[in-house]
N, C-alpha and C. Protein backbone atom coordinates (compact mmCIF):
# COMPACT_ATOMS: atom_id res chain seq x y z
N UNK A 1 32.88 -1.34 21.66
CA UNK A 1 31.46 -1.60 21.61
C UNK A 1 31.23 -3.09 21.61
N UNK A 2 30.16 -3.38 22.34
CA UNK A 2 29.59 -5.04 22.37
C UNK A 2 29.10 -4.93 21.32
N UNK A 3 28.48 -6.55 20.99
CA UNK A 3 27.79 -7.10 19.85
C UNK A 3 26.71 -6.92 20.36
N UNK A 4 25.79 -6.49 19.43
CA UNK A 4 23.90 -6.50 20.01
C UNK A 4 23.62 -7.96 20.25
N UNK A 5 22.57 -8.11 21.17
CA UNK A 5 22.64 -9.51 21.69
C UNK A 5 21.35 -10.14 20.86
N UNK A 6 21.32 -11.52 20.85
CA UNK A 6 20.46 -12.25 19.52
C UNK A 6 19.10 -11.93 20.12
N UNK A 7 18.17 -10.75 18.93
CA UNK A 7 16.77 -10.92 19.42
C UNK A 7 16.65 -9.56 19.32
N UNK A 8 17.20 -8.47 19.79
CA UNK A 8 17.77 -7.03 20.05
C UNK A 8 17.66 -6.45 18.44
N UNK A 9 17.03 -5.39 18.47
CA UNK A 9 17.18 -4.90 17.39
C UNK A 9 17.83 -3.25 17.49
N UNK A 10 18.95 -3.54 16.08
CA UNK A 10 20.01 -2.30 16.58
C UNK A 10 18.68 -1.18 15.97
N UNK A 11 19.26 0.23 16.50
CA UNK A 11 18.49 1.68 16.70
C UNK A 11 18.73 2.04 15.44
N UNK A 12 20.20 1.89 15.16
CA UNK A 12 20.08 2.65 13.44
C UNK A 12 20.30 1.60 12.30
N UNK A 13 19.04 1.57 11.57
CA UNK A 13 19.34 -0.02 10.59
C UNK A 13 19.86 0.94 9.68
N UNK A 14 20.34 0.38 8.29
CA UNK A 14 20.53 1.21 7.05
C UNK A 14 19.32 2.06 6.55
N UNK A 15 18.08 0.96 6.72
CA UNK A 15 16.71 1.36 6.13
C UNK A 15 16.58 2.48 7.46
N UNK A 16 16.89 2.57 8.15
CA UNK A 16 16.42 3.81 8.56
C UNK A 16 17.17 5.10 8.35
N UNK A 17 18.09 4.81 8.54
CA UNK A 17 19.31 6.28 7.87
C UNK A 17 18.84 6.42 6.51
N UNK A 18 18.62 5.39 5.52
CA UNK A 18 18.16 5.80 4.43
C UNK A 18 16.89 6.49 4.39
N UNK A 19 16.32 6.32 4.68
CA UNK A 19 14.86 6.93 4.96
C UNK A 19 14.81 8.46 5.61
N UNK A 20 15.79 8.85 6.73
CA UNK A 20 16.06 9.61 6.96
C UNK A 20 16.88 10.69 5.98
N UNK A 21 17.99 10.10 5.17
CA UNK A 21 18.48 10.95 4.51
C UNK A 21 17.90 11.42 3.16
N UNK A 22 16.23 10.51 2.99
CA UNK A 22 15.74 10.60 2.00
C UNK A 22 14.92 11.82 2.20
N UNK A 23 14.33 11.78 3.55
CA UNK A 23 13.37 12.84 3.98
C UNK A 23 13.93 14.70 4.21
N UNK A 24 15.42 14.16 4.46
CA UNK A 24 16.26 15.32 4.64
C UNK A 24 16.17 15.68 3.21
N UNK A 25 17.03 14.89 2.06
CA UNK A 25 16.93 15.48 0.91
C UNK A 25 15.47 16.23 -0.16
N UNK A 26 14.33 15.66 0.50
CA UNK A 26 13.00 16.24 -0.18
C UNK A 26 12.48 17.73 0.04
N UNK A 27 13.06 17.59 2.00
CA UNK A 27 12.84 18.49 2.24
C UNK A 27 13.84 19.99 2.17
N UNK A 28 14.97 19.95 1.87
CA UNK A 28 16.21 20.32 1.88
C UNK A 28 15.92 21.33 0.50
N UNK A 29 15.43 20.24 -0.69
CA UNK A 29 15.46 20.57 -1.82
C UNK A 29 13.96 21.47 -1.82
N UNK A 30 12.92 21.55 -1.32
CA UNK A 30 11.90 22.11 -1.55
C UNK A 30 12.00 23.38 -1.08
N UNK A 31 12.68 23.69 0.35
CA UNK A 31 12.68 24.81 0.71
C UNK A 31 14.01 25.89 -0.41
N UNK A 32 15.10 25.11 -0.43
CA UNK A 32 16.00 26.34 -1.17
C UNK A 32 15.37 26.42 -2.82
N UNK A 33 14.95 25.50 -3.26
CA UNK A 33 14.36 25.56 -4.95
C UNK A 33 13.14 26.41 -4.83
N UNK A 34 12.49 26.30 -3.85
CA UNK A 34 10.98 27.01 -3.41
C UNK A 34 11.34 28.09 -3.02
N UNK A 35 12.65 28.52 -2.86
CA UNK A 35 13.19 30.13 -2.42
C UNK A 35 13.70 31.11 -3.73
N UNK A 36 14.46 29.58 -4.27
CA UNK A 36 15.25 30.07 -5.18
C UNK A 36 14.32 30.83 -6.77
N UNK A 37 13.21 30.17 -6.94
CA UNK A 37 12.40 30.30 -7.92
C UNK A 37 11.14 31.24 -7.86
N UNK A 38 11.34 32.18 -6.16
CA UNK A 38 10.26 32.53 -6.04
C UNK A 38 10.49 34.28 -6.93
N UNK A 39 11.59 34.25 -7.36
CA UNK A 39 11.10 35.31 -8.29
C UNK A 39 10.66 35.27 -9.83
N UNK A 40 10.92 33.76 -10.35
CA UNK A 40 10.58 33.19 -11.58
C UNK A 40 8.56 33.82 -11.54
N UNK A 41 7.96 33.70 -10.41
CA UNK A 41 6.40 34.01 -10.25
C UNK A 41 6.07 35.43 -10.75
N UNK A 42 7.11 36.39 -10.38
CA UNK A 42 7.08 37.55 -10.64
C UNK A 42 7.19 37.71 -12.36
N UNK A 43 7.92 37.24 -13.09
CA UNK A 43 7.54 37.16 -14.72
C UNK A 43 7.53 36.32 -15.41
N UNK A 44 7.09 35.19 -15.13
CA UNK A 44 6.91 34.14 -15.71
C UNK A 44 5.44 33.26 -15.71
N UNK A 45 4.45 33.11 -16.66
CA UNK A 45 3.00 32.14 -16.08
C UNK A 45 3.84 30.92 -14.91
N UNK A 46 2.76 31.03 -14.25
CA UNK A 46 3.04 29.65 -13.46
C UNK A 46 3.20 28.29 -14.24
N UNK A 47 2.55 28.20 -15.27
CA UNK A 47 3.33 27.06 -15.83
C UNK A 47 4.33 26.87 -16.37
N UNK A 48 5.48 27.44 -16.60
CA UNK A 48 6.69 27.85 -16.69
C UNK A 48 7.47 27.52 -15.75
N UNK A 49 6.74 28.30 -14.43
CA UNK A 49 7.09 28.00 -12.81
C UNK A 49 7.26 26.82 -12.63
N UNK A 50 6.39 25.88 -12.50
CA UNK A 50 6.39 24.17 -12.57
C UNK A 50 6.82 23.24 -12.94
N UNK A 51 7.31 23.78 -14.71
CA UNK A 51 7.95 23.20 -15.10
C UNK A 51 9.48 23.60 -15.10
N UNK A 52 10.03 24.68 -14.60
CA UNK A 52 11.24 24.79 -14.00
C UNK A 52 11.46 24.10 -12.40
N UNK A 53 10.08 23.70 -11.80
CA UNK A 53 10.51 22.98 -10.22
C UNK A 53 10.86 22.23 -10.67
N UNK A 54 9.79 21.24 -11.69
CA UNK A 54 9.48 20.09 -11.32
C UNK A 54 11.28 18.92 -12.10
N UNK A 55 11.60 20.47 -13.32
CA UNK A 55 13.43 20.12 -13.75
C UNK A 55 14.34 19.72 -12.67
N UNK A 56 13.93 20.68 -11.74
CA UNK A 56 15.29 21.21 -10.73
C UNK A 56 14.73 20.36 -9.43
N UNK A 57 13.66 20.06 -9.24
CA UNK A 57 13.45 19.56 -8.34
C UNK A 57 12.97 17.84 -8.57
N UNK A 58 11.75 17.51 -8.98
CA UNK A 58 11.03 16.23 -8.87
C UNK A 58 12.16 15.23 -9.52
N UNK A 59 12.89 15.41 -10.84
CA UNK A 59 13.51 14.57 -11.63
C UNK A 59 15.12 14.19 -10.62
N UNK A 60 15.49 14.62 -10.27
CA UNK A 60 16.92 14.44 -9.21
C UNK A 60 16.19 14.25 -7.92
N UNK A 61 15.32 14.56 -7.37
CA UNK A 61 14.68 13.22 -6.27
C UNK A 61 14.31 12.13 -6.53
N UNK A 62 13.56 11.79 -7.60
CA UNK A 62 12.95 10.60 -7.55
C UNK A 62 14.42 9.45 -7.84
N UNK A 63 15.31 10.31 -9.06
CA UNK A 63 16.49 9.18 -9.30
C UNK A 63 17.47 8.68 -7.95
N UNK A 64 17.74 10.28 -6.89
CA UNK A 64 18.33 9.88 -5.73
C UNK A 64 17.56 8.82 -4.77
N UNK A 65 15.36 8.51 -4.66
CA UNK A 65 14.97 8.14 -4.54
C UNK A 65 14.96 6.68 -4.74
N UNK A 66 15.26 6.35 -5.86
CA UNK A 66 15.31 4.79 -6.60
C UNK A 66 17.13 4.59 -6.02
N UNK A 67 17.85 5.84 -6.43
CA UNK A 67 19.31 5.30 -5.90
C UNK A 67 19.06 4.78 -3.91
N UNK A 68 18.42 5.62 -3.54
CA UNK A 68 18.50 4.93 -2.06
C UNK A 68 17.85 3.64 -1.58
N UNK A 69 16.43 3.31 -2.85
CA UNK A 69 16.40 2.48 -2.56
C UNK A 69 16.97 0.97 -2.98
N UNK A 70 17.72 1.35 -4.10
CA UNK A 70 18.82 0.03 -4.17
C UNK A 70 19.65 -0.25 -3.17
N UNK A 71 19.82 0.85 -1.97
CA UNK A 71 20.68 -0.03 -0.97
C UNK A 71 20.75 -0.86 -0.10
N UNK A 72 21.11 -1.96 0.86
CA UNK A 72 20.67 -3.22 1.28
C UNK A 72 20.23 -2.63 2.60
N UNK A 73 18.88 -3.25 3.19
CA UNK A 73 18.09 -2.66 4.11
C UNK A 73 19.60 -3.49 5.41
């Protein structure tokens, strides 16, 4: 492979794979947790429900969130 030439901007920066693998992971996690919990609705109040997503889901995105964005663009 050549060197990209001065001025040229390469196709895959970090900040974009990161961004990408961030969007993969939000969405990744919503559909199987949003599958996985859909029988928690059946006996449980919904607020129960929410606060079992928001365990399994919101708290391990946002930290993988802050982890991706410490990495160098």
């Amino acid at each position: 492979m050549h060197a990209p030439r001065p001025g040229r901007r390469r196709l895959l920066r970090p900040a974009r794979i990161r961004d990408s693998l961030l969007g993969g992971l939000v969405l990744g996690n919503w559909i199987v947790l949003f599958d996985l919990h859909q029988h928690l609705l059946e006996k449980f109040p919904p607020a129960w429900v929410w606060m079992v997503l928001t365990l399994d889901y919101a708290v391990p995105a946002l930290l993988s969130y802050f982890a991706l964005l410490a990495l160098p663009d």
